[in-house]
C-alpha atoms as a PDB file:
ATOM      1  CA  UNK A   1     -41.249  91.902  54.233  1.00  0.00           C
ATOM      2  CA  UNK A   2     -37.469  92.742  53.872  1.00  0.00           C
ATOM      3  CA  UNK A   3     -36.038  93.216  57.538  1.00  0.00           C
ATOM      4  CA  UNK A   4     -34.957  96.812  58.014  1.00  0.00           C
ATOM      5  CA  UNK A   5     -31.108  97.172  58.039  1.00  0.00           C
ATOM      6  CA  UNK A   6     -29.331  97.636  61.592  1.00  0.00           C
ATOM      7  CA  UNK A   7     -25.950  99.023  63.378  1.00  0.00           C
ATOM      8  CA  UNK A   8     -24.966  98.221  66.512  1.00  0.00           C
ATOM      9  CA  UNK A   9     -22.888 101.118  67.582  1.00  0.00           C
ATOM     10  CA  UNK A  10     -20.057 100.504  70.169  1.00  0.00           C
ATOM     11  CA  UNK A  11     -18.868 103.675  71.529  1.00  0.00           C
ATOM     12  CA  UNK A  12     -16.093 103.343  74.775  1.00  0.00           C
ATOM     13  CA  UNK A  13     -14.322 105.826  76.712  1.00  0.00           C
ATOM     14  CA  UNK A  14     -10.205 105.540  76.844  1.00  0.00           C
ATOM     15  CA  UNK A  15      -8.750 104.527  79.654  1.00  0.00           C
ATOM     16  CA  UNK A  16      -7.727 106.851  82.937  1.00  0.00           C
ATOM     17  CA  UNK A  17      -4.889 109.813  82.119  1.00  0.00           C
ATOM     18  CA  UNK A  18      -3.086 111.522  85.145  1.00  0.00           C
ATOM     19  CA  UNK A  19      -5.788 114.576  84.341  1.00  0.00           C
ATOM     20  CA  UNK A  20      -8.469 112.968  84.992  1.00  0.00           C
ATOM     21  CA  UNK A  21      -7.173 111.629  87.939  1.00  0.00           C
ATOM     22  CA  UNK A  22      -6.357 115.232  89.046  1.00  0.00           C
ATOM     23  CA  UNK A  23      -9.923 115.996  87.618  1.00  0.00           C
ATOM     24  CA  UNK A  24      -8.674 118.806  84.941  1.00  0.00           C
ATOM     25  CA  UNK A  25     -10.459 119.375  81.861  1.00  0.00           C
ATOM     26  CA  UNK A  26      -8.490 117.555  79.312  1.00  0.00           C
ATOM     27  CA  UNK A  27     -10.600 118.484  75.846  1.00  0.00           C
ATOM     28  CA  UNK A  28      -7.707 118.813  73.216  1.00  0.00           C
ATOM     29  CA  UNK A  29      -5.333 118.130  75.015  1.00  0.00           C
ATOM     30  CA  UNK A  30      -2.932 115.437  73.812  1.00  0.00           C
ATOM     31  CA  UNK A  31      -2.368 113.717  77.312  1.00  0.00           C
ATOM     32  CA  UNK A  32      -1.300 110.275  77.122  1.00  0.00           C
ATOM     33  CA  UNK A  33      -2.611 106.817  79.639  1.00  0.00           C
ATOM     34  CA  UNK A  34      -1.713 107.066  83.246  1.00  0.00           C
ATOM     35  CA  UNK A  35       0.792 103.657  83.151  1.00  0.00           C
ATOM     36  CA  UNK A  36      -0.249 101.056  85.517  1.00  0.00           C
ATOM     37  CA  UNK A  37      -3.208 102.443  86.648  1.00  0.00           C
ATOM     38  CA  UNK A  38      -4.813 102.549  83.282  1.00  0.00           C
ATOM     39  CA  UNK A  39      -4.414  98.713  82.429  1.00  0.00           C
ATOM     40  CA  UNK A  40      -7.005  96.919  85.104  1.00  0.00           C
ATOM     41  CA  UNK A  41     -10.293  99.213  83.326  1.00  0.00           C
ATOM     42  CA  UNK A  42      -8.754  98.350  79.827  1.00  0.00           C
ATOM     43  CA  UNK A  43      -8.110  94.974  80.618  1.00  0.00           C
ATOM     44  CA  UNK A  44     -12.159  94.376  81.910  1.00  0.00           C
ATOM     45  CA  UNK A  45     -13.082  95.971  78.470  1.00  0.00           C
ATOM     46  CA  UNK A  46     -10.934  93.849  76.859  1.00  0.00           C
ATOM     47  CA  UNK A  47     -12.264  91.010  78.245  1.00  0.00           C
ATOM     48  CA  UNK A  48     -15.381  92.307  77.774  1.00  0.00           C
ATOM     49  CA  UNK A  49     -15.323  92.611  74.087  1.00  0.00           C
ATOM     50  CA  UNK A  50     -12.936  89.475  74.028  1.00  0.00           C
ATOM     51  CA  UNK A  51     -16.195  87.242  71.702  1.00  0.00           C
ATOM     52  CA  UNK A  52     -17.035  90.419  69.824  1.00  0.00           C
ATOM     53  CA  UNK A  53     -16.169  91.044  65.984  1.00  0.00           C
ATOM     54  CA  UNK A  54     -16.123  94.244  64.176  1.00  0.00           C
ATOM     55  CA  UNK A  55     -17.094  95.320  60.652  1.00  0.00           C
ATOM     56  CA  UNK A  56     -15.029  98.393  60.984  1.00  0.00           C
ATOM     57  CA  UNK A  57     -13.434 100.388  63.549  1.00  0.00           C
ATOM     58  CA  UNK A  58     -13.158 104.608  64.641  1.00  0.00           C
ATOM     59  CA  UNK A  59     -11.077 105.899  66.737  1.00  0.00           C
ATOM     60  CA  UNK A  60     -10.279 109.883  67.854  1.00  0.00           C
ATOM     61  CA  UNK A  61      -6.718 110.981  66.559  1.00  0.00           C
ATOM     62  CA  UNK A  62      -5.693 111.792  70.212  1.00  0.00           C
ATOM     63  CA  UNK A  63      -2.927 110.092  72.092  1.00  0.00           C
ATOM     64  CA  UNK A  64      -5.083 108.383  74.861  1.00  0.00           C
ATOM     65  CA  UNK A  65      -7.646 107.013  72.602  1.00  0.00           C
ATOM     66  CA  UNK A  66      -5.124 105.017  69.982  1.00  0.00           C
ATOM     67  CA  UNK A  67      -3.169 103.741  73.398  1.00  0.00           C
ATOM     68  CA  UNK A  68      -7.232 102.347  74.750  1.00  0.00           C
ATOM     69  CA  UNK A  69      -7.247 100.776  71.379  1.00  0.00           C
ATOM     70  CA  UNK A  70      -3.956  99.194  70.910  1.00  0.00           C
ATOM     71  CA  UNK A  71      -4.594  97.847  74.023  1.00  0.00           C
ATOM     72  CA  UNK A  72      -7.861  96.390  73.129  1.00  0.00           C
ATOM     73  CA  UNK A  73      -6.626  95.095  70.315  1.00  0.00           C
ATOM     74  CA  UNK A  74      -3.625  93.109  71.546  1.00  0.00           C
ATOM     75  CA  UNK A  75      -6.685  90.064  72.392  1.00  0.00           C
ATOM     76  CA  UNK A  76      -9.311  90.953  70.093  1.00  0.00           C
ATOM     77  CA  UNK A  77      -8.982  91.374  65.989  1.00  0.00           C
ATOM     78  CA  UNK A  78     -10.214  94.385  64.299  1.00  0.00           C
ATOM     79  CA  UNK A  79     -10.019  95.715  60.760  1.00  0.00           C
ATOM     80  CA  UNK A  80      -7.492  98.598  60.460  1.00  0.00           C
ATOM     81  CA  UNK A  81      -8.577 101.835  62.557  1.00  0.00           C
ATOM     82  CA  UNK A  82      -9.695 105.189  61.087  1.00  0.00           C
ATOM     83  CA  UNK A  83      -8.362 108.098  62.967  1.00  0.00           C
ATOM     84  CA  UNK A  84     -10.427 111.192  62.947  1.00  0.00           C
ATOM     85  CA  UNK A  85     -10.321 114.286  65.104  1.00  0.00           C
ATOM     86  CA  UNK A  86     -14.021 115.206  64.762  1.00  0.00           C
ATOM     87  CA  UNK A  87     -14.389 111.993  67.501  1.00  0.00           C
ATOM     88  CA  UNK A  88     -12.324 114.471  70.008  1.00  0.00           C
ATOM     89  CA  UNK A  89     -13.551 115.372  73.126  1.00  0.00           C
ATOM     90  CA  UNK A  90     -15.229 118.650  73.611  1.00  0.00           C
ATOM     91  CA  UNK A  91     -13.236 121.657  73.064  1.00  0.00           C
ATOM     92  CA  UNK A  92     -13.125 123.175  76.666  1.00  0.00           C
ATOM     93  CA  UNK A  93     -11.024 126.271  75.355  1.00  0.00           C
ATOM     94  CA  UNK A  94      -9.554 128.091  78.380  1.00  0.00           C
ATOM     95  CA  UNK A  95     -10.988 125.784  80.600  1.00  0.00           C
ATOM     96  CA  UNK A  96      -8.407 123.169  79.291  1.00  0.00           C
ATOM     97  CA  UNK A  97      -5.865 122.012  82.213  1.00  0.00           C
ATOM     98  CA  UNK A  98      -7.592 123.684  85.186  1.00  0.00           C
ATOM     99  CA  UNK A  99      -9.682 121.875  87.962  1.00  0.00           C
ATOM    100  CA  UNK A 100     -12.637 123.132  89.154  1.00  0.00           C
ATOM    101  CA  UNK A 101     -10.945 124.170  92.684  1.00  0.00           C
ATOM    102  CA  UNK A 102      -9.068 126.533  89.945  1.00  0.00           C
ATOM    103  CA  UNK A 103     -12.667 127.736  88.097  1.00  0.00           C
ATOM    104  CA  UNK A 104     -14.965 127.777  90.642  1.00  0.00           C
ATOM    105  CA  UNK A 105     -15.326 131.673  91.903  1.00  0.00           C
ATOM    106  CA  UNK A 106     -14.790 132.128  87.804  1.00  0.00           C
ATOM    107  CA  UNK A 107     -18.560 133.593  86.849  1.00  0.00           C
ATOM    108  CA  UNK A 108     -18.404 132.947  83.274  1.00  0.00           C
ATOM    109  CA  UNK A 109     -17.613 129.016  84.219  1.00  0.00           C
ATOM    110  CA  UNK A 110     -20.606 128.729  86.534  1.00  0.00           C
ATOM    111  CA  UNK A 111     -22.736 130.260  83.617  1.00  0.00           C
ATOM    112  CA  UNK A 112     -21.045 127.517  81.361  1.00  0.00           C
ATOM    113  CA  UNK A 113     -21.952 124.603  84.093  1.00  0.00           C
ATOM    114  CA  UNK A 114     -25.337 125.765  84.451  1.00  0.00           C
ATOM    115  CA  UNK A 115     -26.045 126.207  81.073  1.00  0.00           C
ATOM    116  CA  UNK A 116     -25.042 122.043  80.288  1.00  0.00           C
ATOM    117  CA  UNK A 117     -23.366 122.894  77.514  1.00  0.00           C
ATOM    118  CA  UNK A 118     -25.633 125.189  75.612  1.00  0.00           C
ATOM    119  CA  UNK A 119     -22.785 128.202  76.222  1.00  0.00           C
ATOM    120  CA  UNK A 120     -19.619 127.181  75.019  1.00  0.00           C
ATOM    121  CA  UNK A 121     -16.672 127.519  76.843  1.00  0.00           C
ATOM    122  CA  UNK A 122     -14.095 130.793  76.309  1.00  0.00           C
ATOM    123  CA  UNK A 123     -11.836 129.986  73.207  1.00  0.00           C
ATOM    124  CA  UNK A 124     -13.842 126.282  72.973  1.00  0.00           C
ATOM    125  CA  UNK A 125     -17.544 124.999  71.934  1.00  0.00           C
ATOM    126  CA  UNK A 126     -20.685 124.083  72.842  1.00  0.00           C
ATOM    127  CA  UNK A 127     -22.330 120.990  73.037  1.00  0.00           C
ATOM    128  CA  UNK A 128     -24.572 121.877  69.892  1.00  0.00           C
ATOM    129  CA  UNK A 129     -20.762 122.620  68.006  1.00  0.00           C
ATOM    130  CA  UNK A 130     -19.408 119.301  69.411  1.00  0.00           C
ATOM    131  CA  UNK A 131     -22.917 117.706  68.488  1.00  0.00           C
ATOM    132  CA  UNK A 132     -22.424 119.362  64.625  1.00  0.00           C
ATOM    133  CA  UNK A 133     -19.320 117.433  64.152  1.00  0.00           C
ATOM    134  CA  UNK A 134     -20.360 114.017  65.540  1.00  0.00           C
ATOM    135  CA  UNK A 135     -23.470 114.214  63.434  1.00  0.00           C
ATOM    136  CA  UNK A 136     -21.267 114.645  60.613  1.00  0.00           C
ATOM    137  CA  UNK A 137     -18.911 111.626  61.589  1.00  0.00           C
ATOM    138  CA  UNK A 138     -22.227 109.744  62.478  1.00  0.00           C
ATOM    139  CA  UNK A 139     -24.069 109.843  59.057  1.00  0.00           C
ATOM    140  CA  UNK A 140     -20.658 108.853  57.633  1.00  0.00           C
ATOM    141  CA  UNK A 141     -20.686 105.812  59.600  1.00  0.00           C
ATOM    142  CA  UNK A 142     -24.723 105.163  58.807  1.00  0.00           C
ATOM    143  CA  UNK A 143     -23.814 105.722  54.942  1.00  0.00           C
ATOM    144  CA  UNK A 144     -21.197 102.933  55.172  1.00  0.00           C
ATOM    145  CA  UNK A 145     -23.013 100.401  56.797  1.00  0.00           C
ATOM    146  CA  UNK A 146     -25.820 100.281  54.446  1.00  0.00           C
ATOM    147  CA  UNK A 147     -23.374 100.849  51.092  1.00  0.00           C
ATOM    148  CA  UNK A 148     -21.074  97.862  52.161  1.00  0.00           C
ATOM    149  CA  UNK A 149     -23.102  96.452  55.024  1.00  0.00           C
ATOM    150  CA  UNK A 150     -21.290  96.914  58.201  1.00  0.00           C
ATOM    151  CA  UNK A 151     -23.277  96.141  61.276  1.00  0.00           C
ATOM    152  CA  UNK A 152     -20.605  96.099  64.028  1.00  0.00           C
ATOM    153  CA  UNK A 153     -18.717  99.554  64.630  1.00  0.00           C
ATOM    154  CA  UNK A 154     -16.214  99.928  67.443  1.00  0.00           C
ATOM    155  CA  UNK A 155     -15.425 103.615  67.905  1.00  0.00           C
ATOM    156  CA  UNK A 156     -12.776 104.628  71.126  1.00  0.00           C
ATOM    157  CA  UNK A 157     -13.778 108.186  71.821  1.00  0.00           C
ATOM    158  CA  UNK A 158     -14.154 110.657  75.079  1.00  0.00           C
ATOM    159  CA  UNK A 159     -16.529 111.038  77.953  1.00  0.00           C
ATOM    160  CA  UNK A 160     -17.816 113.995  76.614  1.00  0.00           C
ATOM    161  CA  UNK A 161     -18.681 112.493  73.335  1.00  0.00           C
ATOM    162  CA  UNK A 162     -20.491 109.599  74.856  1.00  0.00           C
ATOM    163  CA  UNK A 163     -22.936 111.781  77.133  1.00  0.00           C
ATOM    164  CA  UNK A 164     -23.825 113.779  73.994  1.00  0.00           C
ATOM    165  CA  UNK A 165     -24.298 110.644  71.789  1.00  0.00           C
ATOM    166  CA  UNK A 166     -26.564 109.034  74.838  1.00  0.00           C
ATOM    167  CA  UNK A 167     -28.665 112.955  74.991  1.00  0.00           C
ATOM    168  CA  UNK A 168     -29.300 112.645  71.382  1.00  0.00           C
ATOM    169  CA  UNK A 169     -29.753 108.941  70.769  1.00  0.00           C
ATOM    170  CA  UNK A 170     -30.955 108.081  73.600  1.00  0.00           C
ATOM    171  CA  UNK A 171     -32.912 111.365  75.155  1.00  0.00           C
ATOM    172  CA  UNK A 172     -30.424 111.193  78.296  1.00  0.00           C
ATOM    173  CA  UNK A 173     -30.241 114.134  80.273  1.00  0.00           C
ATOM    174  CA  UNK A 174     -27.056 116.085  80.144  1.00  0.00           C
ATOM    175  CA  UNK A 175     -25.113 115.247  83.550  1.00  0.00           C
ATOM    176  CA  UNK A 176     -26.540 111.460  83.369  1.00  0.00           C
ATOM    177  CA  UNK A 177     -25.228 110.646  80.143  1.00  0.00           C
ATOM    178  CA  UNK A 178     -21.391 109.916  82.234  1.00  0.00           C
ATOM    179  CA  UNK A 179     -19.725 107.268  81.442  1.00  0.00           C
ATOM    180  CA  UNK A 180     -16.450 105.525  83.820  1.00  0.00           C
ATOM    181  CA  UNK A 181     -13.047 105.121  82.207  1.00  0.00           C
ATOM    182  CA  UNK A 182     -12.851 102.606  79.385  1.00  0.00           C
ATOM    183  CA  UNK A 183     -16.522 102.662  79.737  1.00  0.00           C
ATOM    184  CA  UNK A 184     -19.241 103.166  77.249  1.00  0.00           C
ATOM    185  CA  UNK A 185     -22.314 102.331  75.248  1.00  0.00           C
ATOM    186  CA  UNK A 186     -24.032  99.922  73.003  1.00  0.00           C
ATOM    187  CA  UNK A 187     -26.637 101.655  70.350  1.00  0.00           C
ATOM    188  CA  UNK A 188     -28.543  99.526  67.865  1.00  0.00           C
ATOM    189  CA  UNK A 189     -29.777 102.036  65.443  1.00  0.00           C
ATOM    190  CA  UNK A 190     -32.620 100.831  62.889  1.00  0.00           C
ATOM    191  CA  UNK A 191     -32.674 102.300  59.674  1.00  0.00           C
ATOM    192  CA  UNK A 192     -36.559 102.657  58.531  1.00  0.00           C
ATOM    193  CA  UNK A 193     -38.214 104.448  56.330  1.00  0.00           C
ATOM    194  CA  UNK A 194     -35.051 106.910  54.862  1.00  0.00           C
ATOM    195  CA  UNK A 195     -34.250 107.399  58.710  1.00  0.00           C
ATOM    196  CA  UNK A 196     -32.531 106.054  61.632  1.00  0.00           C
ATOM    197  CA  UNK A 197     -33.478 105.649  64.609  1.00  0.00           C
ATOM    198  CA  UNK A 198     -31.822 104.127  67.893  1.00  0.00           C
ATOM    199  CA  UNK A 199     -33.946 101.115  69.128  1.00  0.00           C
ATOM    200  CA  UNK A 200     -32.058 100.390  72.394  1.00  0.00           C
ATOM    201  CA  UNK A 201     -28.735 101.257  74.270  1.00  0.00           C
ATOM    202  CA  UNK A 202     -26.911  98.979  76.888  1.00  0.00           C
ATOM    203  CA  UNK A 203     -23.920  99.523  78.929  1.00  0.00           C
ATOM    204  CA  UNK A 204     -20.164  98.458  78.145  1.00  0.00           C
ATOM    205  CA  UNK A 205     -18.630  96.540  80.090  1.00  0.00           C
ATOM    206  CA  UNK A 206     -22.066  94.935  81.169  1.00  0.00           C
ATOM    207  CA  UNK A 207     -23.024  95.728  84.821  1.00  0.00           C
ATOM    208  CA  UNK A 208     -21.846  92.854  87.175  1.00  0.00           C
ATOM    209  CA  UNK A 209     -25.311  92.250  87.881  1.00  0.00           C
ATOM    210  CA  UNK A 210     -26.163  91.649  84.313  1.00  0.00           C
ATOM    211  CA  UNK A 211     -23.704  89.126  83.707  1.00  0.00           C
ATOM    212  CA  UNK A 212     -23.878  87.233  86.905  1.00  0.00           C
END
């Protein structure tokens, strides 16, 4: 019986900004890496992914993300980087550049948090809008890996991406799908029967515990 074709999906957060730091909503935002204090999370990803090789390699169009990767990349080779704004973080809208301390007495926002993500921030989107385009960019990536048989991606994305990746690959719930700074996630996704489906998910960088 013919083995059913794989991906192993690599999906990691950039590396800390001075927003998230001051814990504002960032979404669109074009804010660059917080220089030193972004290098010591990049560098244990680095390291991290230091034995790995990559079929082909995705990265959002924002600032912070192609700094992560050029970054990565000084140790590790990759094939040339595509750039695409549909692996942007979640549009916050109006939310974008406040802090919670600024939103919280805000009624619509609390209606937004409680809703995890099904109501879409003013001027921004929901989860199911954010999940619309990453589907899109997703089947892209599934179409090329069994046309020319890539079977290691590497995409450099956003937190928010990541949890809704994990909540529809993975069945995660909404606020447990985080991921840390230059953080992120391993999916193997099996292609079977016309379909694909994700057969397991591990953390990246590997836990200390799982590598000790």
């Amino acid at each position: 019986m013919t083995e059913s074709p794989s991906l192993e999906l690599t999906v990691v957060r950039h590396g800390v900004t001075a927003w998230n730091l001051e814990r504002r909503y960032q979404g669109h935002r074009d804010v660059p890496l917080l220089m030193p204090e972004a290098i010591a999370d990049i560098e244990r990803l680095r390291d991290d992914l230091a034995e790995e090789r990559f079929d082909a390699v995705h990265c959002s169009d924002l600032t912070r993300c192609r700094q992560t990767l050029a970054a990565v990349r000084e140790t590790l080779p990759t094939p040339e980087a595509w750039f695409d704004a549909r692996l942007r973080e979640l549009d916050f809208g109006d939310y974008e550049g406040c802090t919670y301390a600024h939103l919280k007495d805000d009624p619509g926002y609390r209606a937004w948090v409680d809703s995890a993500g099904a109501v879409a921030p003013p001027n921004g989107e929901s989860a199911a809008a954010l999940w619309s385009r990453l589907e899109d960019w997703l089947a892209e990536v599934q179409a090329q890996a069994l046309a020319t048989g890539q079977r290691r991606v590497l995409a450099v994305s956003h937190g928010g991406v990541i949890r809704e990746l994990r909540r529809r690959l993975e069945g995660a719930e909404f606020w447990d799908g985080v991921v840390g700074q230059a953080q992120g996630r391993r999916f193997v996704l099996i292609h079977d029967e016309g379909n694909w489906r994700c057969s397991c998910s591990s953390a990246v960088p590997a836990p200390a515990s799982a590598t000790s």
